[in-house]
Structures are given as C-alpha cells and as structure tokens.
PDB file of N, CA and C in Angstrom:
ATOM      1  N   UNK A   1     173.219  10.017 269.031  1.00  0.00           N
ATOM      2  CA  UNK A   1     172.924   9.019 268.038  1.00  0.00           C
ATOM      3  C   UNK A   1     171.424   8.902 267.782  1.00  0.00           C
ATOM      4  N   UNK A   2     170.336   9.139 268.782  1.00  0.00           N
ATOM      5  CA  UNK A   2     169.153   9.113 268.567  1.00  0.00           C
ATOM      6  C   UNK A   2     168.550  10.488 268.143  1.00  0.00           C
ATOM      7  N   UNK A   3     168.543  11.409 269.109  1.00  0.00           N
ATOM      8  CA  UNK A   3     168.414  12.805 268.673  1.00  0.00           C
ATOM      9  C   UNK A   3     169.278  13.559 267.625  1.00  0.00           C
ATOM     10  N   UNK A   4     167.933  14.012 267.184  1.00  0.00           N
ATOM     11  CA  UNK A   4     168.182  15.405 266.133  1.00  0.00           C
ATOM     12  C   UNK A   4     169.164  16.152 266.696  1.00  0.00           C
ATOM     13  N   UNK A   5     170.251  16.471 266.521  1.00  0.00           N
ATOM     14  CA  UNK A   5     170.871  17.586 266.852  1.00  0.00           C
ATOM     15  C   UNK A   5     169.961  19.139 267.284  1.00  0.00           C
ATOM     16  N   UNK A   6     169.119  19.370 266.249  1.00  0.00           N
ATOM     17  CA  UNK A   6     168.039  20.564 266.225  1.00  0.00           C
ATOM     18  C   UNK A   6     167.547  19.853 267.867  1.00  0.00           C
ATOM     19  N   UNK A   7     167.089  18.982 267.934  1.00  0.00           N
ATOM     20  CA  UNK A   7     166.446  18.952 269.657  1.00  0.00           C
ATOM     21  C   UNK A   7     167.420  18.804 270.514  1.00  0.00           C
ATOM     22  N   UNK A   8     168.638  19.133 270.503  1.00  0.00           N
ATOM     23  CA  UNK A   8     169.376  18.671 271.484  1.00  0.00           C
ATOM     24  C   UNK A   8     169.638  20.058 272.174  1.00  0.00           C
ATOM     25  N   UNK A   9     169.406  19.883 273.744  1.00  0.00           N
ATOM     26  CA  UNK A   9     170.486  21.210 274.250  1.00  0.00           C
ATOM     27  C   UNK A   9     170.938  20.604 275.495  1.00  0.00           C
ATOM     28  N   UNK A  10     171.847  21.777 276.002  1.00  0.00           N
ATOM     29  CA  UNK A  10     172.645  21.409 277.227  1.00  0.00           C
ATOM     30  C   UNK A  10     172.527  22.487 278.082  1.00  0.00           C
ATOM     31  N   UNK A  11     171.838  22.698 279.198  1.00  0.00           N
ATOM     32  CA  UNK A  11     172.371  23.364 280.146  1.00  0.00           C
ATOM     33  C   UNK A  11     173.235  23.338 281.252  1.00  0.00           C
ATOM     34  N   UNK A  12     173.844  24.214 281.767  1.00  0.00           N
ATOM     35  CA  UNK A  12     174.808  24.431 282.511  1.00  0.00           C
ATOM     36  C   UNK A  12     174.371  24.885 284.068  1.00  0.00           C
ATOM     37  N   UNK A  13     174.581  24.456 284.918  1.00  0.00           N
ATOM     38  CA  UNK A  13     173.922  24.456 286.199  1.00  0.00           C
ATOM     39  C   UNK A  13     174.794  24.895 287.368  1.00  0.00           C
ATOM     40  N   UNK A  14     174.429  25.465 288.399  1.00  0.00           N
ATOM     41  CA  UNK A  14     175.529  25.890 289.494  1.00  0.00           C
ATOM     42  C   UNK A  14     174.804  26.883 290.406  1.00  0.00           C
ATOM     43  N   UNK A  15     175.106  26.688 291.620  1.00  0.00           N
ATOM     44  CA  UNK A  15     174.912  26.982 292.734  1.00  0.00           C
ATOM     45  C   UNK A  15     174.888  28.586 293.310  1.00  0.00           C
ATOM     46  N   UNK A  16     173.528  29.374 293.296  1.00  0.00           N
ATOM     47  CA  UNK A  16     173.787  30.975 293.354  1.00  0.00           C
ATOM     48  C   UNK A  16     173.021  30.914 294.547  1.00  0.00           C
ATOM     49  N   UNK A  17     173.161  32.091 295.405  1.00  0.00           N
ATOM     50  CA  UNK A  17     172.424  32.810 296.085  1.00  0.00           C
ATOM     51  C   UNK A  17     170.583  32.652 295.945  1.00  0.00           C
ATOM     52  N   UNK A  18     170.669  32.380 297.399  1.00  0.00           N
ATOM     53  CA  UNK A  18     168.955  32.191 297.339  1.00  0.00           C
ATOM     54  C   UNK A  18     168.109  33.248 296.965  1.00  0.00           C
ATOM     55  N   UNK A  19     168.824  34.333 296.600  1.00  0.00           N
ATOM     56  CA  UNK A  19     168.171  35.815 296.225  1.00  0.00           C
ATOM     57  C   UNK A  19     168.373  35.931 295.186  1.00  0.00           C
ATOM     58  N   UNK A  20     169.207  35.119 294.528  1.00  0.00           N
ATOM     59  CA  UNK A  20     169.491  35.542 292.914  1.00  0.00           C
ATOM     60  C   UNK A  20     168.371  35.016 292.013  1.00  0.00           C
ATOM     61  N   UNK A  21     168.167  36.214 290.933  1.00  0.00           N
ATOM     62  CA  UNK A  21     167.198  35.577 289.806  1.00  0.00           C
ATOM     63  C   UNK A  21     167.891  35.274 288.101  1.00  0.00           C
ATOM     64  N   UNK A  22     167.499  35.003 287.712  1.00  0.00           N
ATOM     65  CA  UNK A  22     167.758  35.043 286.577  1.00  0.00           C
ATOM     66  C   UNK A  22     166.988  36.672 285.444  1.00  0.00           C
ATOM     67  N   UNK A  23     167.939  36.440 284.490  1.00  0.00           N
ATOM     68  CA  UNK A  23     167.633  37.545 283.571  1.00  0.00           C
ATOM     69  C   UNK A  23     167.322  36.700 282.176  1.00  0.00           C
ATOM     70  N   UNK A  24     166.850  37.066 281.080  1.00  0.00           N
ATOM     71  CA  UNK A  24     166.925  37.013 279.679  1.00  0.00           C
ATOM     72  C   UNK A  24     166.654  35.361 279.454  1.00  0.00           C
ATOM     73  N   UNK A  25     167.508  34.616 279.254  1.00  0.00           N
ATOM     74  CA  UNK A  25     167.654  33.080 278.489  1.00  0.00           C
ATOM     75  C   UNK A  25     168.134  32.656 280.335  1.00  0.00           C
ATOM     76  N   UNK A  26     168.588  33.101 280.721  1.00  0.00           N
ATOM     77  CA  UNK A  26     169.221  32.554 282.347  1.00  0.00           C
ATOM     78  C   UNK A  26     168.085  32.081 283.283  1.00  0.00           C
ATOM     79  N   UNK A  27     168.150  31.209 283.538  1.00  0.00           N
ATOM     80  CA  UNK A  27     166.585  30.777 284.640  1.00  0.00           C
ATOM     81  C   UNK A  27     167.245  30.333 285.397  1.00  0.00           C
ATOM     82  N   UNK A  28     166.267  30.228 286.715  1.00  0.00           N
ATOM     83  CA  UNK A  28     166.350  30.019 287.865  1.00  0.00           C
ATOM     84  C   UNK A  28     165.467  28.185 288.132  1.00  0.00           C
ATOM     85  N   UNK A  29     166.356  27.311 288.657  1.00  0.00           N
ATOM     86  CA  UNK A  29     165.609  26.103 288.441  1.00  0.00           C
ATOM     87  C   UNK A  29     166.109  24.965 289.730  1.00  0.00           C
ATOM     88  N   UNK A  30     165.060  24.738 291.027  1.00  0.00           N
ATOM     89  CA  UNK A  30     165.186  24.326 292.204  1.00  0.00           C
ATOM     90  C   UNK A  30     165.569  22.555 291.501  1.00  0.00           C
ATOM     91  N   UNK A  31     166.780  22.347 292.111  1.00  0.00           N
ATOM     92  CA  UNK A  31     166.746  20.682 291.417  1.00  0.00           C
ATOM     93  C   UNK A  31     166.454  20.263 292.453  1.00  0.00           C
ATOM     94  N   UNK A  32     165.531  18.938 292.739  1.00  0.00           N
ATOM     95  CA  UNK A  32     164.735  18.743 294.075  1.00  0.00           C
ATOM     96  C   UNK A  32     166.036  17.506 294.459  1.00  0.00           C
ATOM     97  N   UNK A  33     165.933  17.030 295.793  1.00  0.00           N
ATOM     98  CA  UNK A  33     166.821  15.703 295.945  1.00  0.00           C
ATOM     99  C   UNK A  33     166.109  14.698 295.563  1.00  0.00           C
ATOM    100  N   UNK A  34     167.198  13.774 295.204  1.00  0.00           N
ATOM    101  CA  UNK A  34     166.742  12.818 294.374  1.00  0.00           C
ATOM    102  C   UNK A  34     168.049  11.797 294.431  1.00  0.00           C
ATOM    103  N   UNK A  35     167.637  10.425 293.939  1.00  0.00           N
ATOM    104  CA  UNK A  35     168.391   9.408 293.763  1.00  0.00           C
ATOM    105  C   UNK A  35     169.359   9.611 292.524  1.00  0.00           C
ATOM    106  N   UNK A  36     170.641   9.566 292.745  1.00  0.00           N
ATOM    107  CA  UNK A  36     171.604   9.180 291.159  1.00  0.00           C
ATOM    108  C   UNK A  36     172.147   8.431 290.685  1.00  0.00           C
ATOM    109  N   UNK A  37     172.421   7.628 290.294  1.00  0.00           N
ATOM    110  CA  UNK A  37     173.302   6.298 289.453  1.00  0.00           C
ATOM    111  C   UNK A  37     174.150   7.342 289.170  1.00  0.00           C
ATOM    112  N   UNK A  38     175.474   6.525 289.547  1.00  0.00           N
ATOM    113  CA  UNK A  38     176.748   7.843 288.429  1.00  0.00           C
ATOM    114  C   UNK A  38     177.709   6.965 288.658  1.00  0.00           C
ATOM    115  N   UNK A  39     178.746   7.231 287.431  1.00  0.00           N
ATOM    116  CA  UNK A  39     179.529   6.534 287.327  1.00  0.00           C
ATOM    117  C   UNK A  39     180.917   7.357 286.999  1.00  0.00           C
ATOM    118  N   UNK A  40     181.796   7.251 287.546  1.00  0.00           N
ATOM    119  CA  UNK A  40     183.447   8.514 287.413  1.00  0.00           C
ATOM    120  C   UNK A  40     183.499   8.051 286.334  1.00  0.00           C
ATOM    121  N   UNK A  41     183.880   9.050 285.863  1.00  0.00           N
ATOM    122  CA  UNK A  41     184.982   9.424 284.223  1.00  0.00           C
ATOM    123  C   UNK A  41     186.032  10.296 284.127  1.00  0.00           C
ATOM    124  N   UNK A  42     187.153   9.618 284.285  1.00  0.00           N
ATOM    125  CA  UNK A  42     188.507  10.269 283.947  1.00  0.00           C
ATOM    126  C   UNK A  42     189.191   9.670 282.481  1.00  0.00           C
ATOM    127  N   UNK A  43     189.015  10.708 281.508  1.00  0.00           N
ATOM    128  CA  UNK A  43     189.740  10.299 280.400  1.00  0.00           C
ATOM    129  C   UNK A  43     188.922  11.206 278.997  1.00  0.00           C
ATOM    130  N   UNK A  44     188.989  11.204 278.107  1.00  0.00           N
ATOM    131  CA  UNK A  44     188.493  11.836 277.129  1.00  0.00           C
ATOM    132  C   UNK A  44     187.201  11.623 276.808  1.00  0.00           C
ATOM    133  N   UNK A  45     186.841  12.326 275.708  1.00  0.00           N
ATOM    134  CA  UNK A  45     185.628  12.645 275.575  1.00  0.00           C
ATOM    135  C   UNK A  45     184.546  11.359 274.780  1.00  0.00           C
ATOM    136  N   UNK A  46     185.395  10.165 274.109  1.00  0.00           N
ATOM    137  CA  UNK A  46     185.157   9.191 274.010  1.00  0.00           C
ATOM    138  C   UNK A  46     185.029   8.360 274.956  1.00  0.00           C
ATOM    139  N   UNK A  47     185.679   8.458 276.108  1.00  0.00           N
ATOM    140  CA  UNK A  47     185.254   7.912 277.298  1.00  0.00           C
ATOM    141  C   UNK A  47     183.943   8.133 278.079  1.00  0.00           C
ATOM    142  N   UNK A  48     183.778   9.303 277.599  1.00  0.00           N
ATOM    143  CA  UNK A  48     182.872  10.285 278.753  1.00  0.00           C
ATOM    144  C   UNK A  48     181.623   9.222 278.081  1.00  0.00           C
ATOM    145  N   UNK A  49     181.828   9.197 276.644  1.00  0.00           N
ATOM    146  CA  UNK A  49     180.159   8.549 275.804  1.00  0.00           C
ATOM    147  C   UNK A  49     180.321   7.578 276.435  1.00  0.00           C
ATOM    148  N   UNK A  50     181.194   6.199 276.427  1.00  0.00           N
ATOM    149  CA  UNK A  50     181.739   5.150 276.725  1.00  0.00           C
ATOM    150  C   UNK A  50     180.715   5.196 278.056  1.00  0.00           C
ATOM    151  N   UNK A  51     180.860   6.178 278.778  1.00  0.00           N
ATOM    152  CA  UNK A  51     179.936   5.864 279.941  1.00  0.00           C
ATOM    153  C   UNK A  51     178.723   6.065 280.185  1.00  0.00           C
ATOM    154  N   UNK A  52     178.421   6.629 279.654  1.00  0.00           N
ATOM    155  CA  UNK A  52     176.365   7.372 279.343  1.00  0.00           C
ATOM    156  C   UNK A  52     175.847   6.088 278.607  1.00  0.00           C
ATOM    157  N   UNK A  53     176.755   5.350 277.657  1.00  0.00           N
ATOM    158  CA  UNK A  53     176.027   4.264 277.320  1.00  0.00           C
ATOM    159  C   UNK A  53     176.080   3.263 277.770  1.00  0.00           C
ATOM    160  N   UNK A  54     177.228   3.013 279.152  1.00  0.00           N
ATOM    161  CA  UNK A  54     177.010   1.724 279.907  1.00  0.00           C
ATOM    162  C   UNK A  54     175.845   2.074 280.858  1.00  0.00           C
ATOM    163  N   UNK A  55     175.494   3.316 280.887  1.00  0.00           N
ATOM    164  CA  UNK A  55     174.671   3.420 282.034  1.00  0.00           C
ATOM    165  C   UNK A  55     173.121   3.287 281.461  1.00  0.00           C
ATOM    166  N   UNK A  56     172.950   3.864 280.519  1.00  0.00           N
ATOM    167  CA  UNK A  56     171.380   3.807 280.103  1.00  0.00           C
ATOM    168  C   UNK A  56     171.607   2.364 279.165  1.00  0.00           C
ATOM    169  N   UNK A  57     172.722   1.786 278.094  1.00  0.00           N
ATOM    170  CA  UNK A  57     172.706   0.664 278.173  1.00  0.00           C
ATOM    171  C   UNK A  57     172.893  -0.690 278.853  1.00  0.00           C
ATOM    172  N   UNK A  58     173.898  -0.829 279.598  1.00  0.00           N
ATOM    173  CA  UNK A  58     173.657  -1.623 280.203  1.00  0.00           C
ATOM    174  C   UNK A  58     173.299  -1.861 281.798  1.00  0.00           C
ATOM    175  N   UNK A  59     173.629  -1.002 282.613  1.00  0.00           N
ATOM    176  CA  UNK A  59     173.334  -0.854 283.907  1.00  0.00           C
ATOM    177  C   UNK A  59     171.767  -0.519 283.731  1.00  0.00           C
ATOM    178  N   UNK A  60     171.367   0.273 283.958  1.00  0.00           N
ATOM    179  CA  UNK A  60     169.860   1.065 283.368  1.00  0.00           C
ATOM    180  C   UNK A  60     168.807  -0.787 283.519  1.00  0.00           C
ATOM    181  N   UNK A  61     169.226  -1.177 282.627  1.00  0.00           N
ATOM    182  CA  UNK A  61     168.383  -2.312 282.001  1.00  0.00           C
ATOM    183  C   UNK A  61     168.691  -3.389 282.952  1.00  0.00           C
ATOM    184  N   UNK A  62     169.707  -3.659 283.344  1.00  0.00           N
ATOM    185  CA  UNK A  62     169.728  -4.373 284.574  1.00  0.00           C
ATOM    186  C   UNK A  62     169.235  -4.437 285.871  1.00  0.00           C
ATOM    187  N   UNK A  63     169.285  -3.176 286.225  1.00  0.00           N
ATOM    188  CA  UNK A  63     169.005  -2.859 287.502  1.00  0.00           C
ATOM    189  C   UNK A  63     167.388  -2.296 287.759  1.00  0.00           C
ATOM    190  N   UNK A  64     167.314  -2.484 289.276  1.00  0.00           N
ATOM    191  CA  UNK A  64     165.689  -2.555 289.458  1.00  0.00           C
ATOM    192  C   UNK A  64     165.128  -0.678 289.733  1.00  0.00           C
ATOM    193  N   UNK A  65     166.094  -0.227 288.786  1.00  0.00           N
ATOM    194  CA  UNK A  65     165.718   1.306 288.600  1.00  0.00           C
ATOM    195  C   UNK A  65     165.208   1.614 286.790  1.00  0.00           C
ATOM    196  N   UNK A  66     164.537   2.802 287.120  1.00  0.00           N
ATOM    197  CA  UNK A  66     164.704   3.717 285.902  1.00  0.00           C
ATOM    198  C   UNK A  66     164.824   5.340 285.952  1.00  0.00           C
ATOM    199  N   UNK A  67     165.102   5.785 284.924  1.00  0.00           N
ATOM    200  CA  UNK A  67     165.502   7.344 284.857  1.00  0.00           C
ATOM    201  C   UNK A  67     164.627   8.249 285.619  1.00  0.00           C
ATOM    202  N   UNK A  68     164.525   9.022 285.717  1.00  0.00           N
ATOM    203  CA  UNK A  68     163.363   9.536 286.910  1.00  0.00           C
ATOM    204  C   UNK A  68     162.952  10.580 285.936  1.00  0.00           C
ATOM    205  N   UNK A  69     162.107  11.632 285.968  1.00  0.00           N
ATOM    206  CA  UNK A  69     161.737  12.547 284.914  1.00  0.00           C
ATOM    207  C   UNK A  69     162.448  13.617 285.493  1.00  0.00           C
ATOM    208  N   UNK A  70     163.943  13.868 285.923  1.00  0.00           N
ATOM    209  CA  UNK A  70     164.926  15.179 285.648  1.00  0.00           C
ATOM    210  C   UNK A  70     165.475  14.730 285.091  1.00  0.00           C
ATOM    211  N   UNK A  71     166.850  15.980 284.809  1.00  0.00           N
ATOM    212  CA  UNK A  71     167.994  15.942 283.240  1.00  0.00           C
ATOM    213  C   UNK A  71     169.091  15.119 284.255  1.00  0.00           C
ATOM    214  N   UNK A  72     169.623  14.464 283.345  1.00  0.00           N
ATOM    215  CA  UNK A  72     170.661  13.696 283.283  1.00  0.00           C
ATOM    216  C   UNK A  72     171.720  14.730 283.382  1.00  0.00           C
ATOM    217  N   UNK A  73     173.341  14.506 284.683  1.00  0.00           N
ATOM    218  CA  UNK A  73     174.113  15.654 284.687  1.00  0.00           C
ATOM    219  C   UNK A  73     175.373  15.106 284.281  1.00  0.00           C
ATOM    220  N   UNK A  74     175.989  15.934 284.158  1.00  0.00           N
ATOM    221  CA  UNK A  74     177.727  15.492 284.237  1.00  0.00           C
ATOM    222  C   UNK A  74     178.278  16.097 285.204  1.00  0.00           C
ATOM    223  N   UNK A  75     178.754  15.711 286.313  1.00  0.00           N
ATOM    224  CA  UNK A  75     178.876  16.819 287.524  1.00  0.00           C
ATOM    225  C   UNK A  75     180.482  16.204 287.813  1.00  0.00           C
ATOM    226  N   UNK A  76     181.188  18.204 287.007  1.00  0.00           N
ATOM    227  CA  UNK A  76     182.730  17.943 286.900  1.00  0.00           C
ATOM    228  C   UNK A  76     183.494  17.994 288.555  1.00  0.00           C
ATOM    229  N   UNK A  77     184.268  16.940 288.735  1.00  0.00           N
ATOM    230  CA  UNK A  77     185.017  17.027 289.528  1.00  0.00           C
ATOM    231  C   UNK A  77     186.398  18.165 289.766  1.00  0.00           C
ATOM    232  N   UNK A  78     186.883  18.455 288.634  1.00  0.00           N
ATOM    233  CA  UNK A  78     187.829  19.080 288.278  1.00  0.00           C
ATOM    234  C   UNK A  78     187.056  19.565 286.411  1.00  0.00           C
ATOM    235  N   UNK A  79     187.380  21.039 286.678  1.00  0.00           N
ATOM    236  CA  UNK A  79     187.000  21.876 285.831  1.00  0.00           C
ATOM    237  C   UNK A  79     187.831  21.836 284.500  1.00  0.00           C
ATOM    238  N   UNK A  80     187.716  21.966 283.579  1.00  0.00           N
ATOM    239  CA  UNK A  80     188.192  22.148 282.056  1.00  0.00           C
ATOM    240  C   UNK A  80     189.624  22.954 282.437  1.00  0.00           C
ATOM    241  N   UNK A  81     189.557  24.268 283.347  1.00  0.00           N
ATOM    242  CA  UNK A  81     190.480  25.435 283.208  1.00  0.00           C
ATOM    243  C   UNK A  81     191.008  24.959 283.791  1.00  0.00           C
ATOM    244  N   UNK A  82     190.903  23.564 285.058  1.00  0.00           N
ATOM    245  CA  UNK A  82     192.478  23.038 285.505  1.00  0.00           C
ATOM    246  C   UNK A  82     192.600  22.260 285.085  1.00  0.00           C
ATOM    247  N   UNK A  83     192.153  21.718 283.689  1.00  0.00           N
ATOM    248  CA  UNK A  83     192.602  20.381 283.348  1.00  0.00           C
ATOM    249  C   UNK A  83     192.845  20.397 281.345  1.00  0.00           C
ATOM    250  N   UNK A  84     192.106  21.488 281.158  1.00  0.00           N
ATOM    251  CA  UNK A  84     191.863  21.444 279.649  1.00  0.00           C
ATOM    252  C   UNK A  84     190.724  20.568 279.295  1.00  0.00           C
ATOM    253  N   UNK A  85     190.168  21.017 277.864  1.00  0.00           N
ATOM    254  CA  UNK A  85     189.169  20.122 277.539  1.00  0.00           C
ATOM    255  C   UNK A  85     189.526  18.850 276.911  1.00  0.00           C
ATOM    256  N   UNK A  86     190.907  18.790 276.887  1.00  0.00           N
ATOM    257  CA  UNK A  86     190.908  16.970 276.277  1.00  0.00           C
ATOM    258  C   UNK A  86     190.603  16.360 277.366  1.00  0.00           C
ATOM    259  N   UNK A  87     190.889  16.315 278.514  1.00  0.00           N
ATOM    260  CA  UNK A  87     190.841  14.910 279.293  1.00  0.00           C
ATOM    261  C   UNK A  87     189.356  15.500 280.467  1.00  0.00           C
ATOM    262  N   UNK A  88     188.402  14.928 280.682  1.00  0.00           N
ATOM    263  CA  UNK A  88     187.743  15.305 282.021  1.00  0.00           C
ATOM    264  C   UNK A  88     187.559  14.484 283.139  1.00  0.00           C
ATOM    265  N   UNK A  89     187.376  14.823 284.162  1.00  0.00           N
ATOM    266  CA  UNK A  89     186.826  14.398 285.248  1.00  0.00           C
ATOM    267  C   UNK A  89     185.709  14.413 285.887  1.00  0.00           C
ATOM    268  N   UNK A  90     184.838  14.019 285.681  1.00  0.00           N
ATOM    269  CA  UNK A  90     183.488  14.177 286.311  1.00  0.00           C
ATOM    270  C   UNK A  90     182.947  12.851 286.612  1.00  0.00           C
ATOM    271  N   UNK A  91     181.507  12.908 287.185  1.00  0.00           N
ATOM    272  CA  UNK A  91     180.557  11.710 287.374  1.00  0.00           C
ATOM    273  C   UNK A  91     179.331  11.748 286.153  1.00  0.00           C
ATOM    274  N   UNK A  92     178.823  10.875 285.323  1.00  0.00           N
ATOM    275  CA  UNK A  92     178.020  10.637 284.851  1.00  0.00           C
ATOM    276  C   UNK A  92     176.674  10.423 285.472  1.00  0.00           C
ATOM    277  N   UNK A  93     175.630  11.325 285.771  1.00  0.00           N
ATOM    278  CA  UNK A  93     174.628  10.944 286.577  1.00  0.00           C
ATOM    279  C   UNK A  93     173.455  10.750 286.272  1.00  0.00           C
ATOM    280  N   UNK A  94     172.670   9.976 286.190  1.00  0.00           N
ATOM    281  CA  UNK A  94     171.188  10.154 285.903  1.00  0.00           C
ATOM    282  C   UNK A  94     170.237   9.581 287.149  1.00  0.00           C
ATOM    283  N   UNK A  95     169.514  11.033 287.717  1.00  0.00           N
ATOM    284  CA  UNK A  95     168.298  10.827 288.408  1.00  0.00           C
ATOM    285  C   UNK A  95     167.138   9.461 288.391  1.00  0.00           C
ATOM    286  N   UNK A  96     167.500   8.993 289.264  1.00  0.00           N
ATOM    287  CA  UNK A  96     166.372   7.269 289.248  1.00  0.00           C
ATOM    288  C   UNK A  96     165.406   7.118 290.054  1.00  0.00           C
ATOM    289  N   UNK A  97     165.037   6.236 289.980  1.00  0.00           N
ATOM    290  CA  UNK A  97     163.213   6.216 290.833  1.00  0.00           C
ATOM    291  C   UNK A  97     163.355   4.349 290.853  1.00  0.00           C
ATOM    292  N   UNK A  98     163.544   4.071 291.830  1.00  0.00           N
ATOM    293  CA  UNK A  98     162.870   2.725 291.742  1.00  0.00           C
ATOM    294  C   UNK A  98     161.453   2.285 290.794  1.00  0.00           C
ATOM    295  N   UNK A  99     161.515   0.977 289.856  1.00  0.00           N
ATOM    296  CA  UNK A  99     160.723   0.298 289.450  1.00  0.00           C
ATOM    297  C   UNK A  99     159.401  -0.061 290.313  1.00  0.00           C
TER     298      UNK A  99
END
C-alpha cells in the first residue's frame, strides 16, 4: 500500500552449507541473531496482510520496541507443496531492537 511496486522485492532465504557460495543474482547473506516479534498465521493470504499490519500497526506502536535495520521474514512452518498456496502457515517476523 505504501511502496511502489517498482521498489518492492522479496527474497527467499534458507540454510546452505558453510562452503557454499553463491553464483549470478544468488548471494550469500550471514543473518546475524537478533530479536523477533512474530506472530502465527494459518489461513489465507488476506490473513497473512491481516497480520503484518497488526504488527507494524498496532503492536509495533505499542510496544517498547522498534524494527531493527534487517528484512522483515515470513518464516513458513509448513511449505506451499504440502499445503498449496491458498492457505499458509508461517510466522510473521520482524527483527526489533529495544527503544
């Protein structure tokens, strides 16, 4: 709703070998530990928004956190191929830093 579509992207993230590199557009990118706010989502893809905006709207603003400067994840519990893409399962997460 805020972003340009033209600025928007998504990457896809997952767990390789400490020897593996990346090739071409594929990078290699250490996510450091860190604090997450997340919230489960089981249900469609209107749900999934339903929750990114309770979190940066209303939780976010409540609470004595803010976003931290990494990407915000969706970290699926159950994958698309056992579930299909209508319904998902994942956590809504965004990296925080105490105020």
């Amino acid at each position: 709703a805020f972003t340009p579509l033209e600025l928007c992207r998504y990457d896809i993230c997952l767990t390789v070998p400490d020897d593996w590199t990346g090739t071409g557009e594929v990078q290699v990118r250490c996510f450091p530990p860190c604090q997450l706010a997340t919230i489960r989502c089981v249900g469609d893809i209107f749900l999934v928004d339903q929750a990114w905006q309770f979190l940066y709207s209303y939780w976010l603003p409540r609470s004595r956190y803010q976003p931290d400067n990494l990407p915000a994840m969706e970290i699926y519990r159950r994958q698309p191929r056992e579930i299909g893409w209508l319904e998902y399962d994942l956590d809504c997460a965004v990296p925080v830093v105490p105020l």
